[in-house]
C-alpha atoms as a PDB file:
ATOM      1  CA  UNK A   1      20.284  -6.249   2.483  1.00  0.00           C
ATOM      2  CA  UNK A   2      22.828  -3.948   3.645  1.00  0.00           C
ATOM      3  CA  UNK A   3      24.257  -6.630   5.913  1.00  0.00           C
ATOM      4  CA  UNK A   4      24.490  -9.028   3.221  1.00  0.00           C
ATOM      5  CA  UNK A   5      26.260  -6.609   0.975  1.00  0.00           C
ATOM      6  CA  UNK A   6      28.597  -6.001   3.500  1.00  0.00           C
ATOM      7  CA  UNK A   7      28.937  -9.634   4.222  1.00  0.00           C
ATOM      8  CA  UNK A   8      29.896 -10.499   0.493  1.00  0.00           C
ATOM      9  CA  UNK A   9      32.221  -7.571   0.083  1.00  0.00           C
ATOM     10  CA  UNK A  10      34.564  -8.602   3.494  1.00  0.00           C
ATOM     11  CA  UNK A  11      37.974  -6.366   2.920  1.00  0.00           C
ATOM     12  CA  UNK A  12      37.181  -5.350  -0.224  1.00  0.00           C
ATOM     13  CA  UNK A  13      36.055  -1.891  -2.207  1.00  0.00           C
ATOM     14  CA  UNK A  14      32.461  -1.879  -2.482  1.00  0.00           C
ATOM     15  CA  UNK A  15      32.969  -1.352  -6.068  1.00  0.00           C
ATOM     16  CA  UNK A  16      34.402  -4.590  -6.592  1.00  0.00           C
ATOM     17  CA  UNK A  17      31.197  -6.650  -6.235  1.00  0.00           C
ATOM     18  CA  UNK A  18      29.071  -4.795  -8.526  1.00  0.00           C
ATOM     19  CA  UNK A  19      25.692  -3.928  -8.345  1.00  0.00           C
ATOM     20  CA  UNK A  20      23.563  -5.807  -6.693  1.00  0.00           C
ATOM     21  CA  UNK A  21      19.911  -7.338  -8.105  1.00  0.00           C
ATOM     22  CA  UNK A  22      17.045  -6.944  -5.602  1.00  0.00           C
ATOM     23  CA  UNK A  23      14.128  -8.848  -6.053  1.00  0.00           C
ATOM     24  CA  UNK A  24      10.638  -9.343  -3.832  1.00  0.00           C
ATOM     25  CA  UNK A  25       9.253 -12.827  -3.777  1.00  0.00           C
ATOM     26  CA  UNK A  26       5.962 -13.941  -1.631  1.00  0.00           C
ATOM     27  CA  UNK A  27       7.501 -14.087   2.160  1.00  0.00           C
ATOM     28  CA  UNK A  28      11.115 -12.966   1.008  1.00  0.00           C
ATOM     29  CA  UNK A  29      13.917 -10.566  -0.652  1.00  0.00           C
ATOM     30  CA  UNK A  30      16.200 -11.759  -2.806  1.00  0.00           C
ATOM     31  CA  UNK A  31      19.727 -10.534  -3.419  1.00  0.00           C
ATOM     32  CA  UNK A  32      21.787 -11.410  -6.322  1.00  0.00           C
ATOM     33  CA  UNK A  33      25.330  -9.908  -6.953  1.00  0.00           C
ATOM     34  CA  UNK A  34      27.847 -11.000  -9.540  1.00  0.00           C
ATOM     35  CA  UNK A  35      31.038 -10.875  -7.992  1.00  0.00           C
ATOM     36  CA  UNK A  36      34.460 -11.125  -9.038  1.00  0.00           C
ATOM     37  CA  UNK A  37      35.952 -15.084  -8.486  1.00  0.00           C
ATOM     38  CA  UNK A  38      38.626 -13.595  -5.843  1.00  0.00           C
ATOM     39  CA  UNK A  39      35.675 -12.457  -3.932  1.00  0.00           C
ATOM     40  CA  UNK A  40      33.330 -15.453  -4.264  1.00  0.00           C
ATOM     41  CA  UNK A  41      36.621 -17.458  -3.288  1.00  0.00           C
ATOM     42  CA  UNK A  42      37.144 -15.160  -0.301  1.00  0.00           C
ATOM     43  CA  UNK A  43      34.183 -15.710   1.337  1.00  0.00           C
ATOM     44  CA  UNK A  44      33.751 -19.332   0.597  1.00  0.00           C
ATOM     45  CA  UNK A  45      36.823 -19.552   2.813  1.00  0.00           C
ATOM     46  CA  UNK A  46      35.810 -17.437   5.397  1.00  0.00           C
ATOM     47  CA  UNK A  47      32.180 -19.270   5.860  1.00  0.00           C
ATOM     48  CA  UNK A  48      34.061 -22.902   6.248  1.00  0.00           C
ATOM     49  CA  UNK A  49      37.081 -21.291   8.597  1.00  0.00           C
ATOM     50  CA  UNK A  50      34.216 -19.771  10.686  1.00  0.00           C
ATOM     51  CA  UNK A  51      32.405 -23.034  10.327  1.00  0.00           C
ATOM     52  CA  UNK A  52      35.178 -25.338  11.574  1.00  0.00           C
ATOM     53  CA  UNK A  53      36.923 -22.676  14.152  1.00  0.00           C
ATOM     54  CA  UNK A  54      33.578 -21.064  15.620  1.00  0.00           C
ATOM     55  CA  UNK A  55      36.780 -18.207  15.798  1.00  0.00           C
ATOM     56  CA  UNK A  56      35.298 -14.805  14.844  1.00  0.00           C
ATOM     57  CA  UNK A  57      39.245 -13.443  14.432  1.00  0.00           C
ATOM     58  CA  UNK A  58      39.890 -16.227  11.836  1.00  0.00           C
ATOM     59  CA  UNK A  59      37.811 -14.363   9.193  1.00  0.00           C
ATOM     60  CA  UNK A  60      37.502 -11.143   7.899  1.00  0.00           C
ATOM     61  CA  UNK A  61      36.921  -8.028  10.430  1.00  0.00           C
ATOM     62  CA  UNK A  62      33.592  -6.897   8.428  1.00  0.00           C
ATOM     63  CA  UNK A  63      32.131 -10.253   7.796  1.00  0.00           C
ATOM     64  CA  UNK A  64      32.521 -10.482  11.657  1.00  0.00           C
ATOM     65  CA  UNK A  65      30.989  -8.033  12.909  1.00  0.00           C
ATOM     66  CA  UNK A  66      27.678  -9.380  10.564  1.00  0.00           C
ATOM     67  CA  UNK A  67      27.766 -12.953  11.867  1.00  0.00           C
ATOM     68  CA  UNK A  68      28.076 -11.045  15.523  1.00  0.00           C
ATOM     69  CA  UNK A  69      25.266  -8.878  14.594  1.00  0.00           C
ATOM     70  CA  UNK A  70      22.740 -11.434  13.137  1.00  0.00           C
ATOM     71  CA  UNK A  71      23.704 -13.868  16.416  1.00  0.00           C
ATOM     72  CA  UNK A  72      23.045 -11.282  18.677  1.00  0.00           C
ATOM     73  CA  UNK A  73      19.038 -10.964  16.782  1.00  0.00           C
ATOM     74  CA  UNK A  74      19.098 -14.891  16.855  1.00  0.00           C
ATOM     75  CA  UNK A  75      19.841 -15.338  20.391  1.00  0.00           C
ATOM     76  CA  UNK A  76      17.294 -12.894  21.726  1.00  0.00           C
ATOM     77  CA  UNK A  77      14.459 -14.045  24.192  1.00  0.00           C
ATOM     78  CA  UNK A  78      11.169 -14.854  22.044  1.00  0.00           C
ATOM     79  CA  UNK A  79      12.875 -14.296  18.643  1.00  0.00           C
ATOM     80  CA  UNK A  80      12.540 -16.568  15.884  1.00  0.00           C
ATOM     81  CA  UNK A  81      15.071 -15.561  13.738  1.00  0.00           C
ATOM     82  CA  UNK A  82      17.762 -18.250  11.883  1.00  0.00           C
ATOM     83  CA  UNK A  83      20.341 -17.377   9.607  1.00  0.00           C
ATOM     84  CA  UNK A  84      21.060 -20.316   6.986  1.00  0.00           C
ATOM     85  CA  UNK A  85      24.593 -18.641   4.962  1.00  0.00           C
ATOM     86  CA  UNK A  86      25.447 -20.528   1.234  1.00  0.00           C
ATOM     87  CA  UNK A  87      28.729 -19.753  -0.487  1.00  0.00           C
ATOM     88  CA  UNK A  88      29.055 -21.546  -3.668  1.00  0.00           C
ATOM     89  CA  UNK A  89      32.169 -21.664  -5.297  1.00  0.00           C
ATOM     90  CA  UNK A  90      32.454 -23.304  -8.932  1.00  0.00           C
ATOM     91  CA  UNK A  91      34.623 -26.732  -8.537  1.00  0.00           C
ATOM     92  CA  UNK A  92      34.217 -26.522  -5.149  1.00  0.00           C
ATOM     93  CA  UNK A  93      31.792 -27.963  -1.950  1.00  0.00           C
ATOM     94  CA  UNK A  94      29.043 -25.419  -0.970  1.00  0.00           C
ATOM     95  CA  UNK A  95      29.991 -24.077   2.241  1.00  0.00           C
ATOM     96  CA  UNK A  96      27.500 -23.949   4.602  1.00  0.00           C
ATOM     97  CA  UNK A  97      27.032 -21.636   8.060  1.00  0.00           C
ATOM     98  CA  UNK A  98      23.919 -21.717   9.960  1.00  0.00           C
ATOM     99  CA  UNK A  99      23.309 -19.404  12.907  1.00  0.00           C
ATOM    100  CA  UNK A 100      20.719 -20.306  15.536  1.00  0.00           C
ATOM    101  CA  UNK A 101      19.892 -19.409  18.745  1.00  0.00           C
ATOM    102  CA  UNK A 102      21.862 -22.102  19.862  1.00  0.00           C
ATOM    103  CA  UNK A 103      25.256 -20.856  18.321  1.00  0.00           C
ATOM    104  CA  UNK A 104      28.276 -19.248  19.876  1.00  0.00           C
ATOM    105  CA  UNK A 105      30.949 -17.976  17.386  1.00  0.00           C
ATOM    106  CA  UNK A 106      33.617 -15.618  19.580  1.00  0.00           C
ATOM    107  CA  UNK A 107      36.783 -14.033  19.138  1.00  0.00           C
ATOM    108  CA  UNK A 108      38.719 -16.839  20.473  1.00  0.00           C
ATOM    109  CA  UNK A 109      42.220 -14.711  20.220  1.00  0.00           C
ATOM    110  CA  UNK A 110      40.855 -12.345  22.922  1.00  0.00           C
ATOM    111  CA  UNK A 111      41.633 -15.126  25.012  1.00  0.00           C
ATOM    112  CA  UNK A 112      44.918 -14.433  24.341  1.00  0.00           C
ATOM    113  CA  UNK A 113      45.690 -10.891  25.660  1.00  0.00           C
ATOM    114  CA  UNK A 114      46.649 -10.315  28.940  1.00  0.00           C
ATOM    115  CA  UNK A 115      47.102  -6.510  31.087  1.00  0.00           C
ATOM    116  CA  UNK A 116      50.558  -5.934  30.858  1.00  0.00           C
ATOM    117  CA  UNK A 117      53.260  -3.331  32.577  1.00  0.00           C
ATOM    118  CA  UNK A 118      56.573  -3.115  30.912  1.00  0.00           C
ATOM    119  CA  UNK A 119      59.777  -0.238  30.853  1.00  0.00           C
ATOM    120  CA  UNK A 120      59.919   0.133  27.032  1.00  0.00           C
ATOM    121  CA  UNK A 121      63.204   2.070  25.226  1.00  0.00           C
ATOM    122  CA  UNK A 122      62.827   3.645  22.241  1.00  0.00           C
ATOM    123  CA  UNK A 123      63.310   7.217  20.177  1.00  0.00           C
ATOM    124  CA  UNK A 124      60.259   9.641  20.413  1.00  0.00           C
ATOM    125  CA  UNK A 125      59.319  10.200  16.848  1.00  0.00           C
ATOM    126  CA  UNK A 126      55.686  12.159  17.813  1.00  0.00           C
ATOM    127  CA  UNK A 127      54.046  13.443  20.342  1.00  0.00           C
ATOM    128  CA  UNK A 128      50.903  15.954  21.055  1.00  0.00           C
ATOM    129  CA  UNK A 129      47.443  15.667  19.843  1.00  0.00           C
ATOM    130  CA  UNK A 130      44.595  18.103  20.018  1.00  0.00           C
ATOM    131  CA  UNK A 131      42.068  16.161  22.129  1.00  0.00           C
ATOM    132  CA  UNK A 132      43.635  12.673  22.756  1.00  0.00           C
ATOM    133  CA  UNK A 133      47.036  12.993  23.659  1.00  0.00           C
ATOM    134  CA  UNK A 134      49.740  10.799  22.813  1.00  0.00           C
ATOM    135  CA  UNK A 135      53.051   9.716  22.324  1.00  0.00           C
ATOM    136  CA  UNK A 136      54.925   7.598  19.149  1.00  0.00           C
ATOM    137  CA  UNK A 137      58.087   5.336  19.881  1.00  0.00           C
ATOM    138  CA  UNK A 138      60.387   3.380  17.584  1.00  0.00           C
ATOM    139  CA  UNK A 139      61.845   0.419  19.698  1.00  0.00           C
ATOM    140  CA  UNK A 140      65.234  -0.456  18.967  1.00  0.00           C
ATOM    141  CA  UNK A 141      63.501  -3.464  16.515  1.00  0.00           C
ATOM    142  CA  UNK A 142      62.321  -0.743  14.397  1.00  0.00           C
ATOM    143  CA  UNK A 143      59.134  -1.534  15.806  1.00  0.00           C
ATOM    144  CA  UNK A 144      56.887   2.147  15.724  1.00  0.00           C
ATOM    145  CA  UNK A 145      54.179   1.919  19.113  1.00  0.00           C
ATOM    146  CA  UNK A 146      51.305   4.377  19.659  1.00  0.00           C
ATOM    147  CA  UNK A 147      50.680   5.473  23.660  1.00  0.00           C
ATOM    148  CA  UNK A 148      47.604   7.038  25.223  1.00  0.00           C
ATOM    149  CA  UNK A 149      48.984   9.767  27.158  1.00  0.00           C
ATOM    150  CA  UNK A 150      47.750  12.923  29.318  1.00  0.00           C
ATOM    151  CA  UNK A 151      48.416  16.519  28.773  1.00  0.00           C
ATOM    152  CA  UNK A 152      50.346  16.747  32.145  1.00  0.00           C
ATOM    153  CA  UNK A 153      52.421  14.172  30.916  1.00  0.00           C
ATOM    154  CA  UNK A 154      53.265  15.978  27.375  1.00  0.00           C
ATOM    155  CA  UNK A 155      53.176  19.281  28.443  1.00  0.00           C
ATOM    156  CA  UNK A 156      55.994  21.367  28.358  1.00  0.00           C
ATOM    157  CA  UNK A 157      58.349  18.287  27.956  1.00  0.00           C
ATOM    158  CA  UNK A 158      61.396  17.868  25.378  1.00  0.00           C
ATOM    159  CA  UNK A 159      60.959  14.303  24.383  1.00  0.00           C
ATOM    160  CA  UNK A 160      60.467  14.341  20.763  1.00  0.00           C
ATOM    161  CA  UNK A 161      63.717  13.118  18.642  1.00  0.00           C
ATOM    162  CA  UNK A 162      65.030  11.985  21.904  1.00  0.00           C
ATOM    163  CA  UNK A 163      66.035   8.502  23.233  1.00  0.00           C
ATOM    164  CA  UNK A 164      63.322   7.812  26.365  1.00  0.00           C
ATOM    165  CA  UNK A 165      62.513   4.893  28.565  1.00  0.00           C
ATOM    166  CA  UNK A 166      58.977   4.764  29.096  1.00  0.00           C
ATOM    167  CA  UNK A 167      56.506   2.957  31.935  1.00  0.00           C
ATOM    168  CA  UNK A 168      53.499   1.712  30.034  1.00  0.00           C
ATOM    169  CA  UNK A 169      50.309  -0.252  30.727  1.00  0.00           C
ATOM    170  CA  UNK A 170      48.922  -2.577  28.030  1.00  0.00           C
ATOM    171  CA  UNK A 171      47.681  -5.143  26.806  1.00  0.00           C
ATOM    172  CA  UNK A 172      50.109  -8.196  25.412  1.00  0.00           C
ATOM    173  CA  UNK A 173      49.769 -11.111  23.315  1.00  0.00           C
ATOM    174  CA  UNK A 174      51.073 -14.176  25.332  1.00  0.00           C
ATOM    175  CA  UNK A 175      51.809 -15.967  22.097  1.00  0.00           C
ATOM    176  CA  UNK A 176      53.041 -13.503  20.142  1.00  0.00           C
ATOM    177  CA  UNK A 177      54.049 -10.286  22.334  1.00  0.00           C
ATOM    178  CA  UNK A 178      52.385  -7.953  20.370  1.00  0.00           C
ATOM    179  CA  UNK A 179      51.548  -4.999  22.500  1.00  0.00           C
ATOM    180  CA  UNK A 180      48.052  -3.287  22.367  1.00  0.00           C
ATOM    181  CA  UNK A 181      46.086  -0.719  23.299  1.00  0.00           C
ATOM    182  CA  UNK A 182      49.234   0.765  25.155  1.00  0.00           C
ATOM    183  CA  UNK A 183      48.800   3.543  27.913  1.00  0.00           C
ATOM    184  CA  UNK A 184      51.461   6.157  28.996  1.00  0.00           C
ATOM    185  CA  UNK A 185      52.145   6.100  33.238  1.00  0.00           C
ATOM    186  CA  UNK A 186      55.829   7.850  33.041  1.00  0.00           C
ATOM    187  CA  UNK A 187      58.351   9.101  31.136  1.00  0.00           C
ATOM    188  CA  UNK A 188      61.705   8.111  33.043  1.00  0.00           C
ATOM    189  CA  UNK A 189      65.104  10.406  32.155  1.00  0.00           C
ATOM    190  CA  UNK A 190      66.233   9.912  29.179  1.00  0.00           C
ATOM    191  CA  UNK A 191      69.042   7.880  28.085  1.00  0.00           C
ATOM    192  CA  UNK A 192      72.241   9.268  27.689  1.00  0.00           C
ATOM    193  CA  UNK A 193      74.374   8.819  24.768  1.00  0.00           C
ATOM    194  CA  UNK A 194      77.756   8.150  24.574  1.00  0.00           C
ATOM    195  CA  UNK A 195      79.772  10.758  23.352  1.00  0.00           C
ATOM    196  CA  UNK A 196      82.448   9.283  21.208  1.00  0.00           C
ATOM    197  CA  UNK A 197      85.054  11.993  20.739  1.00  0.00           C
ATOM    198  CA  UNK A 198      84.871  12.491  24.419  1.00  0.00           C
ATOM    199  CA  UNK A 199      85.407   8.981  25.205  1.00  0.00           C
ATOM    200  CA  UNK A 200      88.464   8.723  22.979  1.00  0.00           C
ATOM    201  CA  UNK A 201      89.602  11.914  24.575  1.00  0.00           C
ATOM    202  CA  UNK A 202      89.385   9.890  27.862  1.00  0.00           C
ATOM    203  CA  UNK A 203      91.269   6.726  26.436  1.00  0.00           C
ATOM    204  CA  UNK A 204      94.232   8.836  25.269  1.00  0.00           C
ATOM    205  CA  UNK A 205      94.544  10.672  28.897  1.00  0.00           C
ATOM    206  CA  UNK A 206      94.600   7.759  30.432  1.00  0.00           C
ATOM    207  CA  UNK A 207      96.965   5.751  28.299  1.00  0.00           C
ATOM    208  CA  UNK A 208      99.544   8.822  28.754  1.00  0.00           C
ATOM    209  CA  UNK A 209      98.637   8.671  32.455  1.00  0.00           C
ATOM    210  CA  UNK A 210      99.917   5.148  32.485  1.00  0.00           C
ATOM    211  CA  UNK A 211     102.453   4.630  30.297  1.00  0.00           C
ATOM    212  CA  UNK A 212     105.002   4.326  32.144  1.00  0.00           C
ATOM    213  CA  UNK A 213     103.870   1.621  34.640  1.00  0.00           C
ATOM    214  CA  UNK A 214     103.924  -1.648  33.503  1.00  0.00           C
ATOM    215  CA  UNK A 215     101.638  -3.508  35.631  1.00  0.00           C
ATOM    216  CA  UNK A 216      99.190  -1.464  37.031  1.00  0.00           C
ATOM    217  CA  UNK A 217      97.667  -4.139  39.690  1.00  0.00           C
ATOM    218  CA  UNK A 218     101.206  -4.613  41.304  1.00  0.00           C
ATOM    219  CA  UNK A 219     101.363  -0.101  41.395  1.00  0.00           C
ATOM    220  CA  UNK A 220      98.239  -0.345  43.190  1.00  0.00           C
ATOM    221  CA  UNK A 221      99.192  -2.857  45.467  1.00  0.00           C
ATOM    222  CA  UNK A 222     102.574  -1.220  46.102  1.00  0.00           C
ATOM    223  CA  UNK A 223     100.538   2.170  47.184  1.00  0.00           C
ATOM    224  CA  UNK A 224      98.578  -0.474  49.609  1.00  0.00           C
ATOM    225  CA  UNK A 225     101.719  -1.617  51.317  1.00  0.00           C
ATOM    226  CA  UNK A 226     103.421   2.143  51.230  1.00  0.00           C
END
C-alpha cells in the first residue's frame, strides 16, 4: 500500500493526495485516495509515457523506482506476481500499464552517458567537506559544478575565490554535455589575471620608447644590416 501511495503521489507533497481509504475484500486490499485533478492528470501521463517509451527516465523519479521495484518481484524465478496499473482521468482514455514477467522498462537515457576526461576553467566558489571532500566551480557560462575530491588534494591549498583550471573525470551526456558525477584528478596553476593598470603602464613606456621612429620594421631591419 505504501508503494501505491508513493506511486500516486510522484513529485508531489504527500499531503497533497489526501488520506487514503483502505479496505479488505475476500483475496484483496483496496486503496482509494481522492486526489487533486493535477495529480490524477500527472500520473495518467506518466502511465501512457511509460507505456509507449518502456523509458523509466521519461516519468517521474519516485514512480520509477515503484515500477522498477514491482518488475524486479515480477521477474523473479517461480513468482507469480503481475501488476495490472489503471489511471483514469475524467474526459480522458484509461491508461493502462501492465507489468509481467515478461516486461523490460529501463532507463533508456543511461545509454546516453559516456566516462569522460576534460581540463575545465572556472572560479572556486567552495571547497572542504568533513567526510567527503570536494570542490565547487562556476564555469565561465555561469554554470556552478560539484567535484569529488581527496583531502591531499584540498589540503593546505589556496584555491577558493580563485580562477583554477581543473583535470576532471566524469561522466558526459553525448547529446546534451551535461557533466555528471564529476571526480577531481588535479588542480593545474591557476590562471593569471591581467593586471590592467600595469598593462597600460606598459603601453605608455613603450609608445615613448618609440616615438620617434616612424617605421619600426625598416629600424629593425636597419640594425640587421648595421
Amino acid at each position: 500500500m505504501g508503494e501505491v501511495i508513493a506511486l500516486i503521489q510522484g513529485d508531489n507533497h504527500r499531503s497533497e493526495i489526501g488520506l487514503p481509504s483502505v479496505a479488505i475484500t475476500p483475496g484483496s486490499v483496496k486503496l482509494v485516495s481522492l486526489v487533486p485533478a493535477f495529480i490524477a492528470a500527472s500520473l495518467h501521463q506518466d502511465v501512457n509515457t511509460l507505456r509507449e517509451s518502456g523509458d523509466l527516465d521519461s516519468i517521474s523519479p519516485k514512480r520509477a523506482e515503484v515500477i522498477e521495484s514491482w518488475q524486479s518481484r515480477s521477474a523473479k524465478e517461480g513468482s507469480k506476481r503481475r501488476y495490472d496499473l489503471v489511471a483514469a482521468l475524467a474526459d480522458h482514455p484509461s491508461a493502462y500499464l501492465q507489468i509481467t514477467p515478461d516486461t523490460h522498462y529501463r532507463h533508456l537515457q543511461q545509454d546516453f552517458w559516456v566516462r569522460a576526461e576534460k581540463y575545465l576553467t572556472g572560479r572556486v566558489v567552495d571547497m572542504g567537506g568533513k567526510t567527503k571532500p570536494n570542490l565547487h566551480l562556476v564555469l565561465s557560462s555561469g554554470e556552478s559544478l560539484k567535484m569529488d575530491a581527496t583531502e591531499s588534494l584540498l589540503e593546505g591549498k589556496d584555491y577558493l575565490y580563485r580562477t583554477m583550471t581543473v583535470y576532471i573525470v566524469a561522466q558526459e551526456h553525448i547529446h546534451t554535455g551535461e557533466i555528471r558525477n564529476a571526480r577531481l584528478i588535479e588542480v593545474l596553476k591557476p590562471v593569471r589575471q591581467v593586471d590592467e593598470e600595469k598593462l597600460k603602464n606598459l603601453w605608455h613606456r613603450g609608445r615613448e620608447a618609440w616615438a620617434g621612429i616612424a617605421s619600426p620594421t625598416e629600424w629593425v631591419e636597419q640594425l640587421r644590416e648595421s
